[in-house]
PDB file of N, CA and C in Angstrom:
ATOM      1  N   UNK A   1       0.824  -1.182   0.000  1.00  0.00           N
ATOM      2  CA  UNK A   1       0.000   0.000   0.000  1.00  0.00           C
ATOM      3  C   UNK A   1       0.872   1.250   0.000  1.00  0.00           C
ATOM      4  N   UNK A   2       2.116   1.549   0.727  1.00  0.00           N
ATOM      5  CA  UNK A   2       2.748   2.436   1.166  1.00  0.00           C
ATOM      6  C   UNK A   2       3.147   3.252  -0.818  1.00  0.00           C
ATOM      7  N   UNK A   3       3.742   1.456  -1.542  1.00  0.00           N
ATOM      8  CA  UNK A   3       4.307   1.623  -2.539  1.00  0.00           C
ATOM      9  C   UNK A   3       3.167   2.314  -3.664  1.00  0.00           C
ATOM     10  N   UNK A   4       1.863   2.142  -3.738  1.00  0.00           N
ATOM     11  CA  UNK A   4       1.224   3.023  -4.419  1.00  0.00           C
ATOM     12  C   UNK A   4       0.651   4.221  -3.724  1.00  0.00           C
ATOM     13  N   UNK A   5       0.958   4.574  -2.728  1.00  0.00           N
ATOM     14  CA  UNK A   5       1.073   5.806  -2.181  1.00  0.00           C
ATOM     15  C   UNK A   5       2.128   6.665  -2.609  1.00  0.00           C
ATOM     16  N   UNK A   6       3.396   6.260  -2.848  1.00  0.00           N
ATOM     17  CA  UNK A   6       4.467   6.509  -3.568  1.00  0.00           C
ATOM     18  C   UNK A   6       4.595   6.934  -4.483  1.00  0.00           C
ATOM     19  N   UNK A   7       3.918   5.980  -5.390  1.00  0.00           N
ATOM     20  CA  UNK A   7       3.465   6.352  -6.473  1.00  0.00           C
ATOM     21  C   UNK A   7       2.829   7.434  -7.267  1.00  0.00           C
ATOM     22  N   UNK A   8       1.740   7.404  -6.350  1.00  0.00           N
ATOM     23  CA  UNK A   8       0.813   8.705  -6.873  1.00  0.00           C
ATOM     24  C   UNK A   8       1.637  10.083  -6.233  1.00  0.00           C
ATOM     25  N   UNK A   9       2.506  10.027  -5.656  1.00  0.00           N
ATOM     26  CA  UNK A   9       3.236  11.107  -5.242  1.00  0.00           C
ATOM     27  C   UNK A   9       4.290  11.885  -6.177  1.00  0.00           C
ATOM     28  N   UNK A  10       4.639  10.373  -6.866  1.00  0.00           N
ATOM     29  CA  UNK A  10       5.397  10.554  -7.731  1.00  0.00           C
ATOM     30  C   UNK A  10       5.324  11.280  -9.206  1.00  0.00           C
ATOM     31  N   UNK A  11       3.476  10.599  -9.130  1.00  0.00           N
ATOM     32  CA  UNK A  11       3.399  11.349 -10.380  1.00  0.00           C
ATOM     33  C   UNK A  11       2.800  12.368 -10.119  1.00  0.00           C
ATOM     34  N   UNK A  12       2.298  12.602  -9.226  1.00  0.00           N
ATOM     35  CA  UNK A  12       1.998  14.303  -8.820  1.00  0.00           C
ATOM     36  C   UNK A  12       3.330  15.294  -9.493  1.00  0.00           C
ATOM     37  N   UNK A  13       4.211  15.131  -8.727  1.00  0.00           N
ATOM     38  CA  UNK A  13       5.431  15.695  -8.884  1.00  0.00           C
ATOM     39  C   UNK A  13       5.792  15.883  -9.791  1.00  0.00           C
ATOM     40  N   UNK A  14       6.210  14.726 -10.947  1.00  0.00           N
ATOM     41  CA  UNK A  14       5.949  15.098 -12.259  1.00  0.00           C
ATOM     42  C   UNK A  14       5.316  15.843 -12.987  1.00  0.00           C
ATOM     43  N   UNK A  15       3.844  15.565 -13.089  1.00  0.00           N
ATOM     44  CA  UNK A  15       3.185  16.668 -13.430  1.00  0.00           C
ATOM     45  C   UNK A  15       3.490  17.977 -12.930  1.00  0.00           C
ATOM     46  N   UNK A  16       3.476  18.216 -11.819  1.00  0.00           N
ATOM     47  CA  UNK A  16       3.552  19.373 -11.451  1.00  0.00           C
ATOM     48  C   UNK A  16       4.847  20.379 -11.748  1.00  0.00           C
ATOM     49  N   UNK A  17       6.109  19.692 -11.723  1.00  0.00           N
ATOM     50  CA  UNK A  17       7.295  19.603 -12.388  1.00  0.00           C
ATOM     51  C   UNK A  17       7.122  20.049 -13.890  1.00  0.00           C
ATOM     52  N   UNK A  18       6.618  19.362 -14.770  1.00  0.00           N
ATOM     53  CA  UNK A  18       6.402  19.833 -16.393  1.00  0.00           C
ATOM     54  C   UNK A  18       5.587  21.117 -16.274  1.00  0.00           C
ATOM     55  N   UNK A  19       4.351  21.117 -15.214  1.00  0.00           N
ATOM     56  CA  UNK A  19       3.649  22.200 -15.391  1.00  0.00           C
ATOM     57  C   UNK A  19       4.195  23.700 -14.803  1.00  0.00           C
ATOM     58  N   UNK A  20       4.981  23.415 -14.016  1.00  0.00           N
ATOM     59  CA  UNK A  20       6.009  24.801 -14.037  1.00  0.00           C
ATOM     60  C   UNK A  20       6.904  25.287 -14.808  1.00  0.00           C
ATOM     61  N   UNK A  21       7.629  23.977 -15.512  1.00  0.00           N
ATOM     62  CA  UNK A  21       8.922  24.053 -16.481  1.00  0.00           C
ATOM     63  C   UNK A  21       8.438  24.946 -17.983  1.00  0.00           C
ATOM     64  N   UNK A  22       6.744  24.348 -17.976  1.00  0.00           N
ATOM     65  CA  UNK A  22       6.120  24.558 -19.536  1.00  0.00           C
ATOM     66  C   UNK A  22       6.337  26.243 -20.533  1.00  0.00           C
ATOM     67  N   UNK A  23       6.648  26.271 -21.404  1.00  0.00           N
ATOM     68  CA  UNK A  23       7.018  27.102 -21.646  1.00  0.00           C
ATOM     69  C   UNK A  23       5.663  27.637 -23.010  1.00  0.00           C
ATOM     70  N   UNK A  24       4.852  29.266 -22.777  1.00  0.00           N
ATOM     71  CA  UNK A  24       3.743  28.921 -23.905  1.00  0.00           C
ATOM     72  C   UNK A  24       2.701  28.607 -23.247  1.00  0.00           C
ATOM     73  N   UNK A  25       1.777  28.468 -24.253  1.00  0.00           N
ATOM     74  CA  UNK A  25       0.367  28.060 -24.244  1.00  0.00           C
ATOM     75  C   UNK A  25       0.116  26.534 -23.762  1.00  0.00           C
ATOM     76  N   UNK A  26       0.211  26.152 -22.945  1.00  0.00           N
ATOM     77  CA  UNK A  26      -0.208  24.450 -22.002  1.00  0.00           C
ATOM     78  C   UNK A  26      -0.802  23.546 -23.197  1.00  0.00           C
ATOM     79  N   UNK A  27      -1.488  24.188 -23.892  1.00  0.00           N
ATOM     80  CA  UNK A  27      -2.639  23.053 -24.617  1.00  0.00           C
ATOM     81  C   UNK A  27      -1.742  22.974 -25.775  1.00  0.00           C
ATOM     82  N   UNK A  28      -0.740  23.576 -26.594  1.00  0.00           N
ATOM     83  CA  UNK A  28       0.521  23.485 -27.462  1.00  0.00           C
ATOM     84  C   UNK A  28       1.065  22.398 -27.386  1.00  0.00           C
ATOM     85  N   UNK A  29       1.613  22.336 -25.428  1.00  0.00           N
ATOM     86  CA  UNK A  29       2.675  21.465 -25.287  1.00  0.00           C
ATOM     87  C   UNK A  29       2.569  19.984 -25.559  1.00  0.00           C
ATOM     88  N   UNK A  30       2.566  19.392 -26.743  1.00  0.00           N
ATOM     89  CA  UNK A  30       2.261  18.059 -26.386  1.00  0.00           C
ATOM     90  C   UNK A  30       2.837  16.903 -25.435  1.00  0.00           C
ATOM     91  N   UNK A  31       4.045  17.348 -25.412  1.00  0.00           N
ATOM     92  CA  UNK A  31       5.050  16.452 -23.835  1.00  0.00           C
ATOM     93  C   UNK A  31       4.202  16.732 -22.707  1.00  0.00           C
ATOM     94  N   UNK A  32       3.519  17.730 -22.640  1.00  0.00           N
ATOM     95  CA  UNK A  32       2.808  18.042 -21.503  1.00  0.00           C
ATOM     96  C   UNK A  32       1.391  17.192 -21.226  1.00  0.00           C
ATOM     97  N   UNK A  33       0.822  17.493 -22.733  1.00  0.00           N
ATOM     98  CA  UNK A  33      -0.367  16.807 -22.667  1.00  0.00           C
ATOM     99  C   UNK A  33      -0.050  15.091 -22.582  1.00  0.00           C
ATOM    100  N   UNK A  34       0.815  14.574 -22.806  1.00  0.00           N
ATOM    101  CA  UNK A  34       1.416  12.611 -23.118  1.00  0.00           C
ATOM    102  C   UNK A  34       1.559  12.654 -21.368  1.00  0.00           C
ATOM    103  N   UNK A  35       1.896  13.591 -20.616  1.00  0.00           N
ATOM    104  CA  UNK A  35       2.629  13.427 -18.683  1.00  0.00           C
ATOM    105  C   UNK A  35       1.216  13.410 -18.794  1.00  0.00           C
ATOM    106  N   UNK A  36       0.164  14.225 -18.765  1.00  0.00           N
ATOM    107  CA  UNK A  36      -1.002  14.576 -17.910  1.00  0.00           C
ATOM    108  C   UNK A  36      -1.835  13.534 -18.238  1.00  0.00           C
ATOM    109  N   UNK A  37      -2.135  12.874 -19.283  1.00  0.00           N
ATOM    110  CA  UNK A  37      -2.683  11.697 -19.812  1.00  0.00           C
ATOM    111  C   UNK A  37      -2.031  10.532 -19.285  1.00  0.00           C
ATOM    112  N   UNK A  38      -1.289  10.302 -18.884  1.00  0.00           N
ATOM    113  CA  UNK A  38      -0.411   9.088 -18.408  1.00  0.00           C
ATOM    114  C   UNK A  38      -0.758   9.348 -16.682  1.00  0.00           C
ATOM    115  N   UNK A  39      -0.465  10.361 -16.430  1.00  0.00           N
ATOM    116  CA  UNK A  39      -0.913  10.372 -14.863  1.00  0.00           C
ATOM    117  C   UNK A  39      -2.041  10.415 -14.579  1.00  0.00           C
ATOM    118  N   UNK A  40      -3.144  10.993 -15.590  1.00  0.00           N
ATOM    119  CA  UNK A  40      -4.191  10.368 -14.830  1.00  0.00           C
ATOM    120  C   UNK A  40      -4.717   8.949 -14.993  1.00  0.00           C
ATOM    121  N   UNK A  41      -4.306   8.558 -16.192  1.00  0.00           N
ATOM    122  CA  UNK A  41      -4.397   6.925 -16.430  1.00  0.00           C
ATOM    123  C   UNK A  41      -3.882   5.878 -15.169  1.00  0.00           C
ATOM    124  N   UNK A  42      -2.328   6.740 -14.647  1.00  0.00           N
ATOM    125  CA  UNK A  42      -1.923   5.611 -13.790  1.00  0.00           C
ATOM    126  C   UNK A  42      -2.095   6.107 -12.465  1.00  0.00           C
ATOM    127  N   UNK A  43      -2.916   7.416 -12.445  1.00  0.00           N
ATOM    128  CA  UNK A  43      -3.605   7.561 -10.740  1.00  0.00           C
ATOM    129  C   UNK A  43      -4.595   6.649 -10.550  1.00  0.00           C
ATOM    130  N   UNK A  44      -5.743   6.836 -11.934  1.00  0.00           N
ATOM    131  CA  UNK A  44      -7.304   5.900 -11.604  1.00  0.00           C
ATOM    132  C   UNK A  44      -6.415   4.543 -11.007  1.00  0.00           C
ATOM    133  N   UNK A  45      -5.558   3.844 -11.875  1.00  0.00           N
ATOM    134  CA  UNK A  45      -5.028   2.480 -11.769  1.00  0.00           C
ATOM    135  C   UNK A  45      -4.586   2.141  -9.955  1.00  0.00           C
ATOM    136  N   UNK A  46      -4.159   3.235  -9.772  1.00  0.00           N
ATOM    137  CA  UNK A  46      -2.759   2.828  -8.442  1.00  0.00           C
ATOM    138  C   UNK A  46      -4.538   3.805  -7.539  1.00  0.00           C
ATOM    139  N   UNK A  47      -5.231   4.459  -7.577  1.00  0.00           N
ATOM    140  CA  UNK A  47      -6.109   4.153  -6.714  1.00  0.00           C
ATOM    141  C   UNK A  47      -7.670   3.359  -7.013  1.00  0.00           C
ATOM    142  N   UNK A  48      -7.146   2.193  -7.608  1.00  0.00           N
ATOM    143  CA  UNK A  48      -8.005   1.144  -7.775  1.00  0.00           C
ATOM    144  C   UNK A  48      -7.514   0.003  -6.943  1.00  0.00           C
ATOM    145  N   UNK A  49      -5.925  -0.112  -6.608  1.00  0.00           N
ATOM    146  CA  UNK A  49      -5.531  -0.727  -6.083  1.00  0.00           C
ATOM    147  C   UNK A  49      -5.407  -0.680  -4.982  1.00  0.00           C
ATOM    148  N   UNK A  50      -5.432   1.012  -4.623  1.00  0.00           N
ATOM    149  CA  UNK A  50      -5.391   1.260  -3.021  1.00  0.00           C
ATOM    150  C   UNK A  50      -6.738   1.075  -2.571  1.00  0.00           C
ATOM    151  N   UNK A  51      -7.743   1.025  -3.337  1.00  0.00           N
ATOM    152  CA  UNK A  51      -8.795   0.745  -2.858  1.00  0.00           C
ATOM    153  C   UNK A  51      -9.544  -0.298  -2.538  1.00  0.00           C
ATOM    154  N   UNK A  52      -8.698  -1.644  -3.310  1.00  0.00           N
ATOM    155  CA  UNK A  52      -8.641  -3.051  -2.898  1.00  0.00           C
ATOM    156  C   UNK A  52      -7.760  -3.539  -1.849  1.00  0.00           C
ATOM    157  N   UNK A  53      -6.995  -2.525  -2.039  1.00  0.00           N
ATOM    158  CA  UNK A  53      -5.914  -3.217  -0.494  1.00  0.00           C
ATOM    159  C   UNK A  53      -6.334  -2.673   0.598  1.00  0.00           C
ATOM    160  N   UNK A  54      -7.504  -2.110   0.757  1.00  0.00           N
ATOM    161  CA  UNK A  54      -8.291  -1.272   1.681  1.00  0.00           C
ATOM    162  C   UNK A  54      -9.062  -2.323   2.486  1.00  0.00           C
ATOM    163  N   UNK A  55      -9.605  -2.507   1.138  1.00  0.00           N
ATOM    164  CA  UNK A  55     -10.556  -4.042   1.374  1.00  0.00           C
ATOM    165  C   UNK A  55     -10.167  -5.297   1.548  1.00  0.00           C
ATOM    166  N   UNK A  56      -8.963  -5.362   0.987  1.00  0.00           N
ATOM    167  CA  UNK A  56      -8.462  -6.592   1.797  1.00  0.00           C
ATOM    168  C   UNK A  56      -7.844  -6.798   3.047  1.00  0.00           C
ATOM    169  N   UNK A  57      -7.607  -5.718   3.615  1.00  0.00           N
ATOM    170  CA  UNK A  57      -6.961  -5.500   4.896  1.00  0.00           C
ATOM    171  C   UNK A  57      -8.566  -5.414   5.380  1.00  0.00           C
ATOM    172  N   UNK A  58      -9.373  -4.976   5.714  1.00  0.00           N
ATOM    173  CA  UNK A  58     -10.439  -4.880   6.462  1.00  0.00           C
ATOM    174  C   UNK A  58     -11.046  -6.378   6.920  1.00  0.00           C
ATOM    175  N   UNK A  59     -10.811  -7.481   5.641  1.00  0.00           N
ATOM    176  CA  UNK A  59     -11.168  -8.335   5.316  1.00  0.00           C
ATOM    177  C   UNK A  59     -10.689  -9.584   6.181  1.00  0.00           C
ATOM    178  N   UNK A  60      -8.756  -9.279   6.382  1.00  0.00           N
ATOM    179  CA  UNK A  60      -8.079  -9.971   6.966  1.00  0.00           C
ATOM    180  C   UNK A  60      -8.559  -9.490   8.019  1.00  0.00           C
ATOM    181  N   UNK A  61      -8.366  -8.145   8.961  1.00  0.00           N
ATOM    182  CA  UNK A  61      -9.006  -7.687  10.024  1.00  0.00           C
ATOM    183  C   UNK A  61     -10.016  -8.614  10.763  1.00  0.00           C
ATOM    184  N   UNK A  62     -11.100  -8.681   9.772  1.00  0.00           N
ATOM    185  CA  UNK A  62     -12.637  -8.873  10.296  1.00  0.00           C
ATOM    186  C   UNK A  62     -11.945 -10.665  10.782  1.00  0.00           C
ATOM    187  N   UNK A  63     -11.272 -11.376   9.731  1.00  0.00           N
ATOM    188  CA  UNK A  63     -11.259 -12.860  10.036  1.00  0.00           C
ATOM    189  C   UNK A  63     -10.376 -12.717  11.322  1.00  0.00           C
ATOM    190  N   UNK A  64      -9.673 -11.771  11.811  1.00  0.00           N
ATOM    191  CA  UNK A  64      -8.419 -12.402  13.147  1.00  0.00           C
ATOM    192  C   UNK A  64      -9.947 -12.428  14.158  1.00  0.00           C
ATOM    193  N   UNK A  65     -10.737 -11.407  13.614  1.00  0.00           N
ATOM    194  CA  UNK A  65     -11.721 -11.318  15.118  1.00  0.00           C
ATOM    195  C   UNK A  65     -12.297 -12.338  15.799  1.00  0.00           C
TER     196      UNK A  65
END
């Protein structure tokens, strides 16, 4: 879990990184637009997963009880 927490940190950063660096009109940049499309592709992903490992920890939880 920690590691797709990581993750999405990571690509925060990135993005946010290109979106300061960008030089011009944003909607021009296509390197810009390929980061922002990719991060949100692999945020939905990495919190689909945090949201199953949510549930599976609750899951293991409920059985120690």
């Amino acid at each position: 879990m920690n590691q797709n927490k990581k993750e999405l940190l990571k690509l925060d950063a990135n993005l946010l990184h290109r979106l300061s660096t960008s030089k011009g009109n944003l909607l021009d940049d296509t390197e810009l637009m390929d980061v922002l499309n990719n991060t949100k592709t692999q945020a939905k992903e990495v919190a689909a997963k945090l949201i199953d490992a949510d549930i599976k920890t609750k899951e293991i939880n409920e059985k120690r009880e």
